[in-house]
PDB file of N, CA and C in Angstrom:
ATOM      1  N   UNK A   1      55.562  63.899  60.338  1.00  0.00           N
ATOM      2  CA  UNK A   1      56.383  62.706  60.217  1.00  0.00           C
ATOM      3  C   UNK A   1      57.499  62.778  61.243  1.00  0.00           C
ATOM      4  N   UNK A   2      57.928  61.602  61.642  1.00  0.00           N
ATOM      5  CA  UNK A   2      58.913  61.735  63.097  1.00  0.00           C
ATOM      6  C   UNK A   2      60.366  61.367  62.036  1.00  0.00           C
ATOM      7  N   UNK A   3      61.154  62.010  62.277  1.00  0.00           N
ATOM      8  CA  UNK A   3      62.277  61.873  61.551  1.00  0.00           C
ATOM      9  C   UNK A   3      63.132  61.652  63.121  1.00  0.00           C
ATOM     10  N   UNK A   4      64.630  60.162  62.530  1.00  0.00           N
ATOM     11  CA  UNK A   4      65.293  59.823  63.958  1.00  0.00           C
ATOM     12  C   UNK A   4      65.899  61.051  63.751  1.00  0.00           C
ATOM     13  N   UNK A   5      66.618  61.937  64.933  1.00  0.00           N
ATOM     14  CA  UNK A   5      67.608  63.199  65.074  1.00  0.00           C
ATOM     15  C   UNK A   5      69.023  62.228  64.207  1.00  0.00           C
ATOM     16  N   UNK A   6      69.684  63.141  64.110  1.00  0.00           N
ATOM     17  CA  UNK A   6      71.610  62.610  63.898  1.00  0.00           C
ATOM     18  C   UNK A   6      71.958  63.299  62.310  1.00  0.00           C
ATOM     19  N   UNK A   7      73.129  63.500  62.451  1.00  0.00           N
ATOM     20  CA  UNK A   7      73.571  63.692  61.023  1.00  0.00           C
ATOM     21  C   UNK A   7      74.172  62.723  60.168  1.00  0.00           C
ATOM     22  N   UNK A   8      73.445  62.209  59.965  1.00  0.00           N
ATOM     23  CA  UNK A   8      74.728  60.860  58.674  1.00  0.00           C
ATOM     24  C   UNK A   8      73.475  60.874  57.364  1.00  0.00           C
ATOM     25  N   UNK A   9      74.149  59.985  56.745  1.00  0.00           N
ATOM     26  CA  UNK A   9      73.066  59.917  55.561  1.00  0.00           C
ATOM     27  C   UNK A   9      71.801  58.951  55.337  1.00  0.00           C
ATOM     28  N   UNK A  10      71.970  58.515  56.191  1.00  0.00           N
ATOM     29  CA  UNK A  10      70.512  57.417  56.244  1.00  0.00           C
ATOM     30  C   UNK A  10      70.016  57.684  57.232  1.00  0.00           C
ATOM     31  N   UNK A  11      68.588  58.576  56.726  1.00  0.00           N
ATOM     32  CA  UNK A  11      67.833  58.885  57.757  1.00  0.00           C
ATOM     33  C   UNK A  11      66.073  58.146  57.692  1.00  0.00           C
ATOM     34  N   UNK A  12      66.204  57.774  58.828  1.00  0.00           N
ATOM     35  CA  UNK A  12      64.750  56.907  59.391  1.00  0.00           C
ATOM     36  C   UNK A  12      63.149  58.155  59.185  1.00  0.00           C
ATOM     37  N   UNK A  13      62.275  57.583  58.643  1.00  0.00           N
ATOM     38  CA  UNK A  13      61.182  58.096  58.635  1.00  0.00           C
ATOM     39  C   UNK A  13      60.513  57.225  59.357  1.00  0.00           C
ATOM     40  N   UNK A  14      60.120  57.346  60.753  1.00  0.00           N
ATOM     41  CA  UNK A  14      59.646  56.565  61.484  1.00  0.00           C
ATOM     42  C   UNK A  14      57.927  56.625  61.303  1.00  0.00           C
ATOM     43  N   UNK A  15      57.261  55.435  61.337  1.00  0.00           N
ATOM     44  CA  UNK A  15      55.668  54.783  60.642  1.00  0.00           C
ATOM     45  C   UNK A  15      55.272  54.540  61.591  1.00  0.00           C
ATOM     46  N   UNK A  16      56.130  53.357  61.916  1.00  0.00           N
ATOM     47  CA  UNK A  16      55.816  52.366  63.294  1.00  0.00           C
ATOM     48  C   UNK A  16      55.268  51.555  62.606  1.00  0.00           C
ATOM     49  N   UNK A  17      54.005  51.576  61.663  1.00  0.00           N
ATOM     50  CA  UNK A  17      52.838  50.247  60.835  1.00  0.00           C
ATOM     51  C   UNK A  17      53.781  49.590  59.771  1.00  0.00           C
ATOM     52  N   UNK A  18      53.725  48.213  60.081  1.00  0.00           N
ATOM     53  CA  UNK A  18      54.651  47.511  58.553  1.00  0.00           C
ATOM     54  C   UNK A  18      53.826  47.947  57.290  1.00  0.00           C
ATOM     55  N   UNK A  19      52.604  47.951  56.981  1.00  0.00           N
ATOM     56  CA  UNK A  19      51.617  48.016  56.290  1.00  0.00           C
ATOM     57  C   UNK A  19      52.295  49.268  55.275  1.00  0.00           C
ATOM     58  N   UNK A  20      52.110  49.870  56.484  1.00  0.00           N
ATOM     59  CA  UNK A  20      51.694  51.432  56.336  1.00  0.00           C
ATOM     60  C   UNK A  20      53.545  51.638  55.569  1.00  0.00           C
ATOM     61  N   UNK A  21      54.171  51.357  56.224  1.00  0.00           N
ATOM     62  CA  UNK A  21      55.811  51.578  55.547  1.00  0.00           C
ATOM     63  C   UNK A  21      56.086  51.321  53.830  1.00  0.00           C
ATOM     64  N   UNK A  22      55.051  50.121  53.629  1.00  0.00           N
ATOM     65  CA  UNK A  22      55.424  49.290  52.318  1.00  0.00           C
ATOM     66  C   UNK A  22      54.523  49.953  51.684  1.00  0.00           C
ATOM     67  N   UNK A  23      53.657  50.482  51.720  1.00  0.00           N
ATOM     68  CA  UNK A  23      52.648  51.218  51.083  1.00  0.00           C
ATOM     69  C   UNK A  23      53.187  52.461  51.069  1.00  0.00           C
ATOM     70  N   UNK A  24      53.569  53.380  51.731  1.00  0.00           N
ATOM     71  CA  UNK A  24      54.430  54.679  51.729  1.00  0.00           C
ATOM     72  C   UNK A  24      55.389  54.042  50.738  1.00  0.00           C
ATOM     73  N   UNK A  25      56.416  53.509  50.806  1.00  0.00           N
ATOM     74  CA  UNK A  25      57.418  53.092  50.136  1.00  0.00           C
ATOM     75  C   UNK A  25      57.098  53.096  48.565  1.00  0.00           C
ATOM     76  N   UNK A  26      55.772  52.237  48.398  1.00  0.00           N
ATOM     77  CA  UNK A  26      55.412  52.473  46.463  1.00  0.00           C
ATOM     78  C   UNK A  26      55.399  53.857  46.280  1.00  0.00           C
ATOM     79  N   UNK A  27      54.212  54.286  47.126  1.00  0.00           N
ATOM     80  CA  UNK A  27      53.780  55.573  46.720  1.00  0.00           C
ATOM     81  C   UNK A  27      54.936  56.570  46.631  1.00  0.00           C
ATOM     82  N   UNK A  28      55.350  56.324  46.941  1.00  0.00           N
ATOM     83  CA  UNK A  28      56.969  57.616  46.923  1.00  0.00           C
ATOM     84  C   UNK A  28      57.692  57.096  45.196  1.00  0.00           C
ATOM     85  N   UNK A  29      57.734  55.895  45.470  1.00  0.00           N
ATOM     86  CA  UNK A  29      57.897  55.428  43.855  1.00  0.00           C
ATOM     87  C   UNK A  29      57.182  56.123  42.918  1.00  0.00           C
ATOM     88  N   UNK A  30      55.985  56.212  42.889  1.00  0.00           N
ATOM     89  CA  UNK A  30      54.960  56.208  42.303  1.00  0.00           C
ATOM     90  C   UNK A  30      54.985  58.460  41.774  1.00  0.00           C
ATOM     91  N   UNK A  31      56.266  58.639  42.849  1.00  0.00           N
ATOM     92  CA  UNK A  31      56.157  59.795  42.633  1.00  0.00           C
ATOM     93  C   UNK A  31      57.479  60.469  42.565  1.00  0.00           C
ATOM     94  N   UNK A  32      58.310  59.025  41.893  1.00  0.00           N
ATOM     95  CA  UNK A  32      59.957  59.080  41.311  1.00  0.00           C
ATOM     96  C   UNK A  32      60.701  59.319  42.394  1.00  0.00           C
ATOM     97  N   UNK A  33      60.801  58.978  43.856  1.00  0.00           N
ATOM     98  CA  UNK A  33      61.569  58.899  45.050  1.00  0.00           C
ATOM     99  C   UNK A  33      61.821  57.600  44.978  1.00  0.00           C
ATOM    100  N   UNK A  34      62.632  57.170  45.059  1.00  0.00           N
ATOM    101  CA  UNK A  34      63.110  55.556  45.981  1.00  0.00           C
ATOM    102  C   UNK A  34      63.682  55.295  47.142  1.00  0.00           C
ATOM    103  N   UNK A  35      62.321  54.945  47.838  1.00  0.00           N
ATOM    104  CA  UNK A  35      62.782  54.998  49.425  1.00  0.00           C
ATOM    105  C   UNK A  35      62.680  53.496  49.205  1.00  0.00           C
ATOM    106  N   UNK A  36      63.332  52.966  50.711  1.00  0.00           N
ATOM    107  CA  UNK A  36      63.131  51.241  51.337  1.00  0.00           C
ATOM    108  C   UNK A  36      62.227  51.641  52.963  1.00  0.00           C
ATOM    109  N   UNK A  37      61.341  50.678  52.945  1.00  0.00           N
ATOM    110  CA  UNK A  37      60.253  50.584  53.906  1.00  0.00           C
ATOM    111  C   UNK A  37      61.106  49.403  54.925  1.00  0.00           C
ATOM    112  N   UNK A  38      60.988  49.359  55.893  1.00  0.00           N
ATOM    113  CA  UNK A  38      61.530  48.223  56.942  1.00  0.00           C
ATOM    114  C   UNK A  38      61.114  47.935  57.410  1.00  0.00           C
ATOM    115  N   UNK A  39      60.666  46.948  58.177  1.00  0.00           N
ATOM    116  CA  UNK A  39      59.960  46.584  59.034  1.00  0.00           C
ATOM    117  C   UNK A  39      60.546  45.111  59.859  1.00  0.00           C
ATOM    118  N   UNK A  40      59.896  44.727  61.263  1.00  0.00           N
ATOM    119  CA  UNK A  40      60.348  43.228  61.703  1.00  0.00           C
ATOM    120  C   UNK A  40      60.329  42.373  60.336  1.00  0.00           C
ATOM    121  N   UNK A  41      61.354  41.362  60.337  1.00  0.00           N
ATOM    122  CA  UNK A  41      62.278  41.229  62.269  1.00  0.00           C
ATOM    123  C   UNK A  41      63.809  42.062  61.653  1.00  0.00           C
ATOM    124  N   UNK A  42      63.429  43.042  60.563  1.00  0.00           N
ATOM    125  CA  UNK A  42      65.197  43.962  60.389  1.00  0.00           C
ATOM    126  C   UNK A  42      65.027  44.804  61.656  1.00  0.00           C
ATOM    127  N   UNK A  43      63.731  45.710  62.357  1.00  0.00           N
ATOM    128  CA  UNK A  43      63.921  46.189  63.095  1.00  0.00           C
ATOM    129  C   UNK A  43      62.301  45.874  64.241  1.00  0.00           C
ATOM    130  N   UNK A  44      62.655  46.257  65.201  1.00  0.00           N
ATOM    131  CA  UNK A  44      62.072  45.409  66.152  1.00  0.00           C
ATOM    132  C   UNK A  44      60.542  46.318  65.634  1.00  0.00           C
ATOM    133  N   UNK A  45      59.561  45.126  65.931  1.00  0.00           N
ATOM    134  CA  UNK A  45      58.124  45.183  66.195  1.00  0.00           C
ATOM    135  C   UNK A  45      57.693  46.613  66.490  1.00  0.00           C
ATOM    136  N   UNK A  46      56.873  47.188  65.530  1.00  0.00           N
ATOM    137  CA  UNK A  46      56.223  48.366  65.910  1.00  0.00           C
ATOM    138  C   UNK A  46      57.110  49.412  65.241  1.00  0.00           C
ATOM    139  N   UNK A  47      58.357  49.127  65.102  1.00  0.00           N
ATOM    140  CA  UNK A  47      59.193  50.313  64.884  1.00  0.00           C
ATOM    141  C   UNK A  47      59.668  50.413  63.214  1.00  0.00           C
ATOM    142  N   UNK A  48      58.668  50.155  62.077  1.00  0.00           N
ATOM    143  CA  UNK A  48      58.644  50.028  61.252  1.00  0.00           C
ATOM    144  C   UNK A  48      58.944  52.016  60.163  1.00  0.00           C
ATOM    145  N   UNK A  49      59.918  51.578  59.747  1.00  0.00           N
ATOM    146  CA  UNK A  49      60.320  53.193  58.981  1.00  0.00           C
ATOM    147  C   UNK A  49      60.241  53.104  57.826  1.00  0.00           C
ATOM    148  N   UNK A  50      60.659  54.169  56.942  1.00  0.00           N
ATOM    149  CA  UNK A  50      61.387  54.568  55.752  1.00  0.00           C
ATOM    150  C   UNK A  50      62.766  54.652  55.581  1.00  0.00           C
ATOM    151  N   UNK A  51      63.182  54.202  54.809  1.00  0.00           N
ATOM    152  CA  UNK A  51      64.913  54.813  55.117  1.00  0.00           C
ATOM    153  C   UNK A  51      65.589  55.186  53.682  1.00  0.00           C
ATOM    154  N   UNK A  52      65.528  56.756  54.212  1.00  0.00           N
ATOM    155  CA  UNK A  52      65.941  57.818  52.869  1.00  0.00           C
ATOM    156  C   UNK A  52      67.405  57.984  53.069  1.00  0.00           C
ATOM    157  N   UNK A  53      67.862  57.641  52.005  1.00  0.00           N
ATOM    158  CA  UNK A  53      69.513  58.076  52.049  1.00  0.00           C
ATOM    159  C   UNK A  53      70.248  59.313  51.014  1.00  0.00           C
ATOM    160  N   UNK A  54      70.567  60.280  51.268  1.00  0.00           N
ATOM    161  CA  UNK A  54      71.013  61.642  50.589  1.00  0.00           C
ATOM    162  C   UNK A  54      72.524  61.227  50.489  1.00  0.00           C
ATOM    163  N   UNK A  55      72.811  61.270  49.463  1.00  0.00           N
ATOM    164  CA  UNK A  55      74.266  61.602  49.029  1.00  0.00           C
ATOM    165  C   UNK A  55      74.431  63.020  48.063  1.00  0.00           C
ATOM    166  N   UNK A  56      75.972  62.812  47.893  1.00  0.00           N
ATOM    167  CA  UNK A  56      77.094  64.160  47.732  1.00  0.00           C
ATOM    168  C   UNK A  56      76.139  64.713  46.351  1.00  0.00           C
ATOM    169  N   UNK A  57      75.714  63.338  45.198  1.00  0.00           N
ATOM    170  CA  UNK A  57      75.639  63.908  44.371  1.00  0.00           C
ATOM    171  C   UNK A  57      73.768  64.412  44.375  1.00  0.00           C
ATOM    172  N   UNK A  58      73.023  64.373  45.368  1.00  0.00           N
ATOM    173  CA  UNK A  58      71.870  64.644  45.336  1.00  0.00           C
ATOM    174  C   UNK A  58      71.716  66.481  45.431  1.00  0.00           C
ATOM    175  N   UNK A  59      70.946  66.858  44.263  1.00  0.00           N
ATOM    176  CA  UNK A  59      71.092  68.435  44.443  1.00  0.00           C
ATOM    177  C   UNK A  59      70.258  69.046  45.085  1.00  0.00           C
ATOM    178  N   UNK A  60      69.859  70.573  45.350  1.00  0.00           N
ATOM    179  CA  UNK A  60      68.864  70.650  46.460  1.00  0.00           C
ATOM    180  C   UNK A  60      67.385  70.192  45.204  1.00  0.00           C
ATOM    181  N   UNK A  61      66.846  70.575  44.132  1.00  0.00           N
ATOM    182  CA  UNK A  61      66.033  70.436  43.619  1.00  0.00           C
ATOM    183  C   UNK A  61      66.008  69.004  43.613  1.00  0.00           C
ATOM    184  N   UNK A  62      66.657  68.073  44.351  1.00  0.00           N
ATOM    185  CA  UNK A  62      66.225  66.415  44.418  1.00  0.00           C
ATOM    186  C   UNK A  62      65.625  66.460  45.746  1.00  0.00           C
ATOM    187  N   UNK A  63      66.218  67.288  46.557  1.00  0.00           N
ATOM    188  CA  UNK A  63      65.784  67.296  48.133  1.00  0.00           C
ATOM    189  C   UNK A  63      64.611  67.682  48.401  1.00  0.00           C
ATOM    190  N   UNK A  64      64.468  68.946  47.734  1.00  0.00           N
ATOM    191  CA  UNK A  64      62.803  69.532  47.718  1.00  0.00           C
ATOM    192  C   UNK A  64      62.004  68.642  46.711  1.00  0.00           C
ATOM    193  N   UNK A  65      61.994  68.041  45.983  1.00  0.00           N
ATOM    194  CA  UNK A  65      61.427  66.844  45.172  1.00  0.00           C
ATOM    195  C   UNK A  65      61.135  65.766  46.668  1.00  0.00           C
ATOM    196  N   UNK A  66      62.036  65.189  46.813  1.00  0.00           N
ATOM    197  CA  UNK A  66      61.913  64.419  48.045  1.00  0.00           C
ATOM    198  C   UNK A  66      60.560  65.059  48.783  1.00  0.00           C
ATOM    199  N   UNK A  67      60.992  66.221  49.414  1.00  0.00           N
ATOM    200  CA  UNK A  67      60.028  66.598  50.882  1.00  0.00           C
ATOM    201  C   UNK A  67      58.576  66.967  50.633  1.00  0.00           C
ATOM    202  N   UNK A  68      58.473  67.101  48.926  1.00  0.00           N
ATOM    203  CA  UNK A  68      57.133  67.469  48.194  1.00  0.00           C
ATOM    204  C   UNK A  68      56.415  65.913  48.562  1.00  0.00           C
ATOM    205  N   UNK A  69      57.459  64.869  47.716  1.00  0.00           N
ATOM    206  CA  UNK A  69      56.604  63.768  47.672  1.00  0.00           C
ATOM    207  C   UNK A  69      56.114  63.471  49.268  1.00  0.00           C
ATOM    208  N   UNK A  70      57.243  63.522  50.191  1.00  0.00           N
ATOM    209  CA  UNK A  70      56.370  63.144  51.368  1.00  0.00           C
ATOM    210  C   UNK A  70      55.575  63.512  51.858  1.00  0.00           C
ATOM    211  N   UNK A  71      54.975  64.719  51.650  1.00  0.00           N
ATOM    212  CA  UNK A  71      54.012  65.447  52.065  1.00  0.00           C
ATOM    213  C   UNK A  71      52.945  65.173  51.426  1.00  0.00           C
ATOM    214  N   UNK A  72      53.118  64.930  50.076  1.00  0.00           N
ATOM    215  CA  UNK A  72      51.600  64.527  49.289  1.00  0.00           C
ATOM    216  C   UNK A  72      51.381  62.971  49.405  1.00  0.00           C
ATOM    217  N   UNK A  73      52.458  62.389  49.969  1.00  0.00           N
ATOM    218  CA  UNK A  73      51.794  61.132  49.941  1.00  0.00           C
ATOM    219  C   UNK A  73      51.215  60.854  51.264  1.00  0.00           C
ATOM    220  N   UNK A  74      51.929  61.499  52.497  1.00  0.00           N
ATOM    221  CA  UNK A  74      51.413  61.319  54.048  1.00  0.00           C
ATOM    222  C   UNK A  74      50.333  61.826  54.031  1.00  0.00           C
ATOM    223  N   UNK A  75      50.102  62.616  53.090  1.00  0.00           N
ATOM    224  CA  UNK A  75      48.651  63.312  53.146  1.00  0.00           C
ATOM    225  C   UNK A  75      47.393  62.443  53.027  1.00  0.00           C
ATOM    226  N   UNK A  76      47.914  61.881  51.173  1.00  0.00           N
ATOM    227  CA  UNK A  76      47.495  61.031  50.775  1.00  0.00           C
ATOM    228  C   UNK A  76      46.764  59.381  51.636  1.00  0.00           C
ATOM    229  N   UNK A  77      47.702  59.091  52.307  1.00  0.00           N
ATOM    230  CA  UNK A  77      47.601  58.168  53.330  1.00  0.00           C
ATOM    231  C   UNK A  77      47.220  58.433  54.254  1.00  0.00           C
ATOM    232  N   UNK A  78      46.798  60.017  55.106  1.00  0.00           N
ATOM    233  CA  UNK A  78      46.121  60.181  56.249  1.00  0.00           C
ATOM    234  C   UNK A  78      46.885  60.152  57.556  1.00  0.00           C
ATOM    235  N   UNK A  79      48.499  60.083  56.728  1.00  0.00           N
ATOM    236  CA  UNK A  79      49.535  60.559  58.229  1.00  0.00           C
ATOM    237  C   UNK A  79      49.647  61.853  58.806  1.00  0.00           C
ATOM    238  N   UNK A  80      49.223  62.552  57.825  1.00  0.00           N
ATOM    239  CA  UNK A  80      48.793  63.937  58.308  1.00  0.00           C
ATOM    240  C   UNK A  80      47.609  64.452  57.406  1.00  0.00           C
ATOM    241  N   UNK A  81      47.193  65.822  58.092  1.00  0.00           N
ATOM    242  CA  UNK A  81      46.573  66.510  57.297  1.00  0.00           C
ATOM    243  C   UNK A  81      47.361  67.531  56.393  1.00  0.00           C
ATOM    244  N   UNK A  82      46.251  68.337  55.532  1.00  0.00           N
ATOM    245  CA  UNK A  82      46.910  68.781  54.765  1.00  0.00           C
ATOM    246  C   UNK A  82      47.681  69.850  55.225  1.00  0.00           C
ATOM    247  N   UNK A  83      46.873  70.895  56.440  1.00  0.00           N
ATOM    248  CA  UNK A  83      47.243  71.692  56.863  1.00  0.00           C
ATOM    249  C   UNK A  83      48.631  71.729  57.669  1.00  0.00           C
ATOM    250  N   UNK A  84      48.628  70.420  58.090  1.00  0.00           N
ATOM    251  CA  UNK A  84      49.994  70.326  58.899  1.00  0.00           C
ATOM    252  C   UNK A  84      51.156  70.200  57.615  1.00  0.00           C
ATOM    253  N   UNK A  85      50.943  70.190  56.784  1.00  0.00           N
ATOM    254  CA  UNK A  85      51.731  69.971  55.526  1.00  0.00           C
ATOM    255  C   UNK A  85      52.779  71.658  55.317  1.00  0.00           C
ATOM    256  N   UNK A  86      53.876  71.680  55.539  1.00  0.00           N
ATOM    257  CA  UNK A  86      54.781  72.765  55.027  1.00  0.00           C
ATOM    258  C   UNK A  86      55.173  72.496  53.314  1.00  0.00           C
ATOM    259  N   UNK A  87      55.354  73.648  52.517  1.00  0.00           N
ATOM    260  CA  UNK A  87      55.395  73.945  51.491  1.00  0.00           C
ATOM    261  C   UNK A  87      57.238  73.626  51.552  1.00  0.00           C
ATOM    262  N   UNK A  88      57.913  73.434  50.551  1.00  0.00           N
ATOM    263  CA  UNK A  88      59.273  73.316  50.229  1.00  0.00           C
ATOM    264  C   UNK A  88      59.618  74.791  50.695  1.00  0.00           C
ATOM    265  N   UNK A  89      59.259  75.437  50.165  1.00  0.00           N
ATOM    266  CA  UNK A  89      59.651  76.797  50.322  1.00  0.00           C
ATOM    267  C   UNK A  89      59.975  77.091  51.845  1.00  0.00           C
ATOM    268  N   UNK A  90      58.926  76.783  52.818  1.00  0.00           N
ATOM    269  CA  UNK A  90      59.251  77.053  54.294  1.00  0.00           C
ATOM    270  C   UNK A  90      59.780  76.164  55.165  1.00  0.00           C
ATOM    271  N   UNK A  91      60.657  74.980  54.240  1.00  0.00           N
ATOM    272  CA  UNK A  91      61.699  74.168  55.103  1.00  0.00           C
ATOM    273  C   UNK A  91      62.472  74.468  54.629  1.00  0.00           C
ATOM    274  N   UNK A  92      63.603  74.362  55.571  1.00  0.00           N
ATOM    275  CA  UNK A  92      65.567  74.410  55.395  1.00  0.00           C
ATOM    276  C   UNK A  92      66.003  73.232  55.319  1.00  0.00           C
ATOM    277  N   UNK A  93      66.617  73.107  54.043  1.00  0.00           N
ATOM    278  CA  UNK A  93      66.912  71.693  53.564  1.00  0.00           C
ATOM    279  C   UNK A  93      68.678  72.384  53.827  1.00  0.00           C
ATOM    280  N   UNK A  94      68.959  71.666  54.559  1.00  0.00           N
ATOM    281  CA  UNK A  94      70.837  72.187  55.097  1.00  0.00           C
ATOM    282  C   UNK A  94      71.671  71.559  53.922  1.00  0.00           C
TER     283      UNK A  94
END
């Protein structure tokens, strides 16, 4: 998954597919995350994301919850394979 670089709290999961954003977007529901999917004309053509926002009171066991669901659902959807898939355990959630 292409994540935009920067430190603030709303961070872009870049798709590029409107389709593909709004459909990621349930499925993350579907697996107690609430993300927002975007797409034209909020942001230009093609450049269709996710947009996950972390605040003060999110703990790390919400964060690794988070990075589980994205992984089983990109999977799920065929944005990646499984193998390219990292376990919670071998990311650094800062």
């Amino acid at each position: 998954l292409t994540v935009h670089p920067g430190v603030h709290p709303i961070v872009p999961i870049m798709l590029g597919d409107a389709t593909l954003a709004g459909t990621m977007a349930a499925r993350m529901l579907d697996h107690g995350v609430y993300v927002i999917a975007f797409s034209y004309p909020v942001v230009p053509k093609g450049q269709a994301r996710i947009r996950v926002q972390v605040s003060a009171a999110h703990e790390k066991f919400h964060l690794d919850k988070a990075v589980e669901a994205f992984a089983l659902v990109a999977e799920e959807l065929g944005i990646i394979k499984g193998d390219e898939c990292e376990t919670v355990e071998n990311l650094e959630v800062a």
